[in-house]
C-alpha atoms as a PDB file:
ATOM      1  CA  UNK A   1       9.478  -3.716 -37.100  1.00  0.00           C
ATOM      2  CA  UNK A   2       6.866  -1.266 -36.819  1.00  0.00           C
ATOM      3  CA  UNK A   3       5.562  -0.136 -33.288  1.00  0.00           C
ATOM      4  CA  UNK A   4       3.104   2.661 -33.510  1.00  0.00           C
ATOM      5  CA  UNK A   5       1.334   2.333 -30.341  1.00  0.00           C
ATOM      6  CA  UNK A   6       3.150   1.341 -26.853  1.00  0.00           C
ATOM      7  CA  UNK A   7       0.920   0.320 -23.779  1.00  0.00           C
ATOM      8  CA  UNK A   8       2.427   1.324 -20.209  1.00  0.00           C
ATOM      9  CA  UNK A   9       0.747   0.205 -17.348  1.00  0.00           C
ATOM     10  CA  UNK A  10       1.845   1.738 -14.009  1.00  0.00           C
ATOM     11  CA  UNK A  11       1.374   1.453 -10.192  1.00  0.00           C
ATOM     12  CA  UNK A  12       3.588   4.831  -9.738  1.00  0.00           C
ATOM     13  CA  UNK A  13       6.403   2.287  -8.216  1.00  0.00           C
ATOM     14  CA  UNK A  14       9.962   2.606  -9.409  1.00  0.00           C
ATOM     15  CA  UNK A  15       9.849   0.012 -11.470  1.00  0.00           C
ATOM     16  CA  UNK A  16       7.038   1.525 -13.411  1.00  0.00           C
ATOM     17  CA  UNK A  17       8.626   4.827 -13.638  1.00  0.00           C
ATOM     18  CA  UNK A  18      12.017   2.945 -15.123  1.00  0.00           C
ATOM     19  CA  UNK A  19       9.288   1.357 -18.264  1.00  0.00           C
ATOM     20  CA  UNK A  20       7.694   4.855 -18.772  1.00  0.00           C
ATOM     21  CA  UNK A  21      11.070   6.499 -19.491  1.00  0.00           C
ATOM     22  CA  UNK A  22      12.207   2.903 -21.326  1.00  0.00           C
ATOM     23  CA  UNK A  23       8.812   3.448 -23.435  1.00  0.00           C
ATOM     24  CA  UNK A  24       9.328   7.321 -23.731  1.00  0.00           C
ATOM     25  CA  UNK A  25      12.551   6.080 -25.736  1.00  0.00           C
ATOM     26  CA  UNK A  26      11.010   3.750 -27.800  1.00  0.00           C
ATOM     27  CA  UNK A  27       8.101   6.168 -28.691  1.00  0.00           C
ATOM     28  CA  UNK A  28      10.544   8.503 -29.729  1.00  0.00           C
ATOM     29  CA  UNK A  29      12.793   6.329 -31.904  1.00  0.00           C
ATOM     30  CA  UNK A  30       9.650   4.810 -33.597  1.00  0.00           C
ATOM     31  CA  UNK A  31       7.431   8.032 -33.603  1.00  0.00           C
ATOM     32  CA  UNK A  32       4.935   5.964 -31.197  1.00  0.00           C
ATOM     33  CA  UNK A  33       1.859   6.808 -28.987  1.00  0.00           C
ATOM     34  CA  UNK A  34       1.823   5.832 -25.224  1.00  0.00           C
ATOM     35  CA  UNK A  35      -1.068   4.872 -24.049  1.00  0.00           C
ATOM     36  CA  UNK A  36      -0.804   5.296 -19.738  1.00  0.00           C
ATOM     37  CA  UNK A  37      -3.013   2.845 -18.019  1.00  0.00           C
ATOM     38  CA  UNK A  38      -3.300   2.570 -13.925  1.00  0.00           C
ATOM     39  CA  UNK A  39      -5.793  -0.491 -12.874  1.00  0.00           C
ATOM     40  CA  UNK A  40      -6.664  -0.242  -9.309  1.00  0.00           C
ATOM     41  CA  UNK A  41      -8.271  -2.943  -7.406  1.00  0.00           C
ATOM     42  CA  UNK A  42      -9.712  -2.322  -3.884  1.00  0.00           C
ATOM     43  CA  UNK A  43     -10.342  -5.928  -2.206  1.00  0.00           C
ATOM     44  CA  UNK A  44     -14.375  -6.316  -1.736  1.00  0.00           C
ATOM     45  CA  UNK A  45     -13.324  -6.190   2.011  1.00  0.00           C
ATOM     46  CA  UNK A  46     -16.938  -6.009   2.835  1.00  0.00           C
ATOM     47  CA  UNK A  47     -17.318 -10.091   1.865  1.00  0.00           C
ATOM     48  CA  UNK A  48     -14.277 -11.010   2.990  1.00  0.00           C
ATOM     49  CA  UNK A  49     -14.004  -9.020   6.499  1.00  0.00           C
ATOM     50  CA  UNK A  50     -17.536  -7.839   6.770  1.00  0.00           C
ATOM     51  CA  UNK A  51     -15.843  -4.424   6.987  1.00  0.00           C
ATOM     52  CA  UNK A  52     -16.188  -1.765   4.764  1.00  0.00           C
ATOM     53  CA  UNK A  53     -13.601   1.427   3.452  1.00  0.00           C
ATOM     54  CA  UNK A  54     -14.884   4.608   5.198  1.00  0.00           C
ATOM     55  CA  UNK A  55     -16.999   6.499   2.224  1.00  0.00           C
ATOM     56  CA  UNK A  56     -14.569   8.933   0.090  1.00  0.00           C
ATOM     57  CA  UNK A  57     -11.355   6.142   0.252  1.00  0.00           C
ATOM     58  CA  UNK A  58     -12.404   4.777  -3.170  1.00  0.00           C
ATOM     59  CA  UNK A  59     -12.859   7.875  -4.380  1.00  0.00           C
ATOM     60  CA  UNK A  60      -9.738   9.393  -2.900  1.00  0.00           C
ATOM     61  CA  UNK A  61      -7.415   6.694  -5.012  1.00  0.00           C
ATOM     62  CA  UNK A  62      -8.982   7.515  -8.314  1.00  0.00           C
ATOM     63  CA  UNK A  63      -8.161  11.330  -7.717  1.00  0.00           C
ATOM     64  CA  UNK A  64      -4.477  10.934  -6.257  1.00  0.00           C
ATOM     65  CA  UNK A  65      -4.636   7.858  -9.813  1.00  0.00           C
ATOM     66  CA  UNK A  66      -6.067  10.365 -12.228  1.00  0.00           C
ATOM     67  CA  UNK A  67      -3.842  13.321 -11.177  1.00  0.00           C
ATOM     68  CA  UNK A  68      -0.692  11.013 -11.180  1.00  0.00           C
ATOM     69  CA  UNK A  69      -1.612  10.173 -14.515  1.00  0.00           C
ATOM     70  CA  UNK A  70      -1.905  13.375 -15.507  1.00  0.00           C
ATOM     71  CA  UNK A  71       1.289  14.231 -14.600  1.00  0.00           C
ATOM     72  CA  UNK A  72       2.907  11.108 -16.797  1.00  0.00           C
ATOM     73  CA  UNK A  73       1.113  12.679 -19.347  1.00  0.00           C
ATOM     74  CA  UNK A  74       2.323  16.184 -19.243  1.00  0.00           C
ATOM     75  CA  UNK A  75       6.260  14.410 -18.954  1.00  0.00           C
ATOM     76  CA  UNK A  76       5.687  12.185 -21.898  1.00  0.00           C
ATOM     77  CA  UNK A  77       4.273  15.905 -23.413  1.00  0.00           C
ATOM     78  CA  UNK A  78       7.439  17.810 -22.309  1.00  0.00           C
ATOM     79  CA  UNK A  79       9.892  15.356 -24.473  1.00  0.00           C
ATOM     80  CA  UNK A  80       7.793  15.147 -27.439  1.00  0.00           C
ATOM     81  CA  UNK A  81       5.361  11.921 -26.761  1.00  0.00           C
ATOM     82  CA  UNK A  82       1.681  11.819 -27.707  1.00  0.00           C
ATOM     83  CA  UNK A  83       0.287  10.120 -24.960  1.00  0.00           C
ATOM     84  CA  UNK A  84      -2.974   8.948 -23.229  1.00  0.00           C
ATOM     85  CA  UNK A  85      -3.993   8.081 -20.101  1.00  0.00           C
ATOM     86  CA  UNK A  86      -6.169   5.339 -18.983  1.00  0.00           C
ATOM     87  CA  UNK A  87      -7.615   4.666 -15.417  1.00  0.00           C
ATOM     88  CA  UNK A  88      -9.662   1.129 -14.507  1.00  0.00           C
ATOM     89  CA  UNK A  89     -10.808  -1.125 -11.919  1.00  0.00           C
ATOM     90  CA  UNK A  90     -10.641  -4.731 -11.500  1.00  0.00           C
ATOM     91  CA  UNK A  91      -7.946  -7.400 -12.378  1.00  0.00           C
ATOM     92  CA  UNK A  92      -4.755  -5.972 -13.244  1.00  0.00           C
ATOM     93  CA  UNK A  93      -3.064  -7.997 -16.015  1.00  0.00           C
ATOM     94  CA  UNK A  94      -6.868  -8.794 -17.640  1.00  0.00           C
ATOM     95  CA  UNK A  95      -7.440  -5.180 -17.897  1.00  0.00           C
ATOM     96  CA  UNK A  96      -3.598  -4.687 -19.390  1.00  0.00           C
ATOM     97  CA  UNK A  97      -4.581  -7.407 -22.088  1.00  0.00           C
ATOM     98  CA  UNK A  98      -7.698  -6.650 -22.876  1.00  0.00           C
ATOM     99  CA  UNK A  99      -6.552  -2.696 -22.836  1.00  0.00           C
ATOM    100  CA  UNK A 100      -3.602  -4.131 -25.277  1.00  0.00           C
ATOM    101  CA  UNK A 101      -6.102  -5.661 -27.414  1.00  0.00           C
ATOM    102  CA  UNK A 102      -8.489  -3.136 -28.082  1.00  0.00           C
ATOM    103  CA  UNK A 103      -5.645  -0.720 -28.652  1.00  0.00           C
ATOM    104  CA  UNK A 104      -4.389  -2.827 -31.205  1.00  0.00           C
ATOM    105  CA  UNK A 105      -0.899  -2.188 -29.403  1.00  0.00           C
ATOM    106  CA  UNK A 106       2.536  -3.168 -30.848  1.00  0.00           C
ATOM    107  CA  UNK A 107       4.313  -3.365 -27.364  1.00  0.00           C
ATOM    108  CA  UNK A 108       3.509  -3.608 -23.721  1.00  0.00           C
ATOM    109  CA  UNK A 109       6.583  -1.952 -21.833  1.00  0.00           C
ATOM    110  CA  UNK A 110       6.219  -2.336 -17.663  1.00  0.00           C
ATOM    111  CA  UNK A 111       8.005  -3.182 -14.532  1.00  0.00           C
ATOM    112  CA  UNK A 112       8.411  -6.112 -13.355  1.00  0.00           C
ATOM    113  CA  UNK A 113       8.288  -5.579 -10.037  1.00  0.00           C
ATOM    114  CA  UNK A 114       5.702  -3.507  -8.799  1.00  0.00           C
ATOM    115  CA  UNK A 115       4.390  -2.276  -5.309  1.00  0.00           C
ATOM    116  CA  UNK A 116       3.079  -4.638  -2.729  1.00  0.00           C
ATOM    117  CA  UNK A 117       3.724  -6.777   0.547  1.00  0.00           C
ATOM    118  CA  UNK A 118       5.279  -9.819  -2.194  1.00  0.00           C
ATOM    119  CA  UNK A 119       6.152  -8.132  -4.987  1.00  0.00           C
ATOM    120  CA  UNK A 120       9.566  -9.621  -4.685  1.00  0.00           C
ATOM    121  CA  UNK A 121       7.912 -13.001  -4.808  1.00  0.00           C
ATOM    122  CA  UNK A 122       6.279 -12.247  -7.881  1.00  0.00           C
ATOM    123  CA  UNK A 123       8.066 -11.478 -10.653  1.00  0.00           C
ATOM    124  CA  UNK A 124       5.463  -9.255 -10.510  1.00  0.00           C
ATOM    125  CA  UNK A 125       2.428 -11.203 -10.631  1.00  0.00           C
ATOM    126  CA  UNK A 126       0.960  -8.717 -13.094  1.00  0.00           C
ATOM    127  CA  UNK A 127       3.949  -8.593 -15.267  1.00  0.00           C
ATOM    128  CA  UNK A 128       3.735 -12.692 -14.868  1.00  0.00           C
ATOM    129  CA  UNK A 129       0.385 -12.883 -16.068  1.00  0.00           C
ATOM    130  CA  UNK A 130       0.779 -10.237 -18.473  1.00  0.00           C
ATOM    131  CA  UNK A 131       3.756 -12.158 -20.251  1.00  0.00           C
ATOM    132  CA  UNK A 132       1.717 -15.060 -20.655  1.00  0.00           C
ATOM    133  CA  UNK A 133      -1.301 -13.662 -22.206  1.00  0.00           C
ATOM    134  CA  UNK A 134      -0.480 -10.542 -23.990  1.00  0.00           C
ATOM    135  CA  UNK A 135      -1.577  -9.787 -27.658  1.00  0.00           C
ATOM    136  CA  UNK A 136       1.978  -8.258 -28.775  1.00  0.00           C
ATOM    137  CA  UNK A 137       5.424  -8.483 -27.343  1.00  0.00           C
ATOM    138  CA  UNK A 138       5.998  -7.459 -23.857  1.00  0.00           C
ATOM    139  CA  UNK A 139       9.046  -5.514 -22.326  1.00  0.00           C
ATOM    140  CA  UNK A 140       9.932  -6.045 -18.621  1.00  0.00           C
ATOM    141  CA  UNK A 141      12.032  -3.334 -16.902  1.00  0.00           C
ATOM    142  CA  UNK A 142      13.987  -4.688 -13.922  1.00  0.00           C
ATOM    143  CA  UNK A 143      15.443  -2.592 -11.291  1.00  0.00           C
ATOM    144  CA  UNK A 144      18.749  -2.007 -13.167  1.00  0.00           C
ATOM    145  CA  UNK A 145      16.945  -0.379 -15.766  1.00  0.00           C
ATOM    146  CA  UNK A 146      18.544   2.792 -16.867  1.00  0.00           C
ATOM    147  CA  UNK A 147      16.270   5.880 -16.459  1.00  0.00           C
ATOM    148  CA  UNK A 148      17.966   8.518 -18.662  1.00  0.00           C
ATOM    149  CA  UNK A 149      19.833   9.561 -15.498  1.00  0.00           C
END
């Protein structure tokens, strides 16, 4: 088996951080790339509601996303990883496929729980989704997880 690149989507929740260090191991052990990707999705409240997000709150997400990312980065950096980062809008697991695709990834590693008011009604829908129509194996981390701790 060869895995060369490792995709690792995130939504900063606990279960995310337990598949970044899972894929951190993995990239070591198979001299792999991570490629970090956050996929934010603000509800078009404005169609929905007729209410809109004050101006900067859109804004204000990717900047607390990018520097978050960053940070992954500079971790995945400190033990030896070659990683990317990755920050989109819209649907969640589409954008995790379609990211996997392009990438030409060998493995998906997330949570499978993430945050949210059901997330523990939904296997994590993303991680659901993402099982179903991924382009490579996918890894779910649970909450028992190990994180190197």
């Amino acid at each position: 088996m060869s895995i060369k690149t490792i995709v690792v989507p995130t939504d900063f929740s606990d279960h995310a951080a337990r598949a970044f260090a899972t894929a951190l191991e993995f990239a070591k052990v198979f001299g792999a790339t991570v490629r970090l990707i956050h996929v934010y999705d603000v509800p078009d409240m404005d169609t929905v509601y007729e209410v809109t997000f004050p101006e900067g709150v859109v804004e204000g997400i990717r900047t607390a996303a990018i520097a978050k990312l960053d940070a992954l980065k500079e971790q995945a950096k400190a033990e030896g990883v070659e990683a990317s980062t990755h920050l989109e809008f819209g649907s969640p697991s589409q954008i995790i496929v379609q990211h996997a695709k392009d990438s030409k990834a060998d493995l998906i590693v997330l949570g499978s729980r993430g945050h949210g008011i059901l997330n523990h009604l939904l296997l994590g829908n993303v991680a659901e989704r993402t099982l179903r129509t991924a382009p490579c194996p996918v890894l779910t981390i649970g909450k028992h997880a190990s994180t190197g701790d």
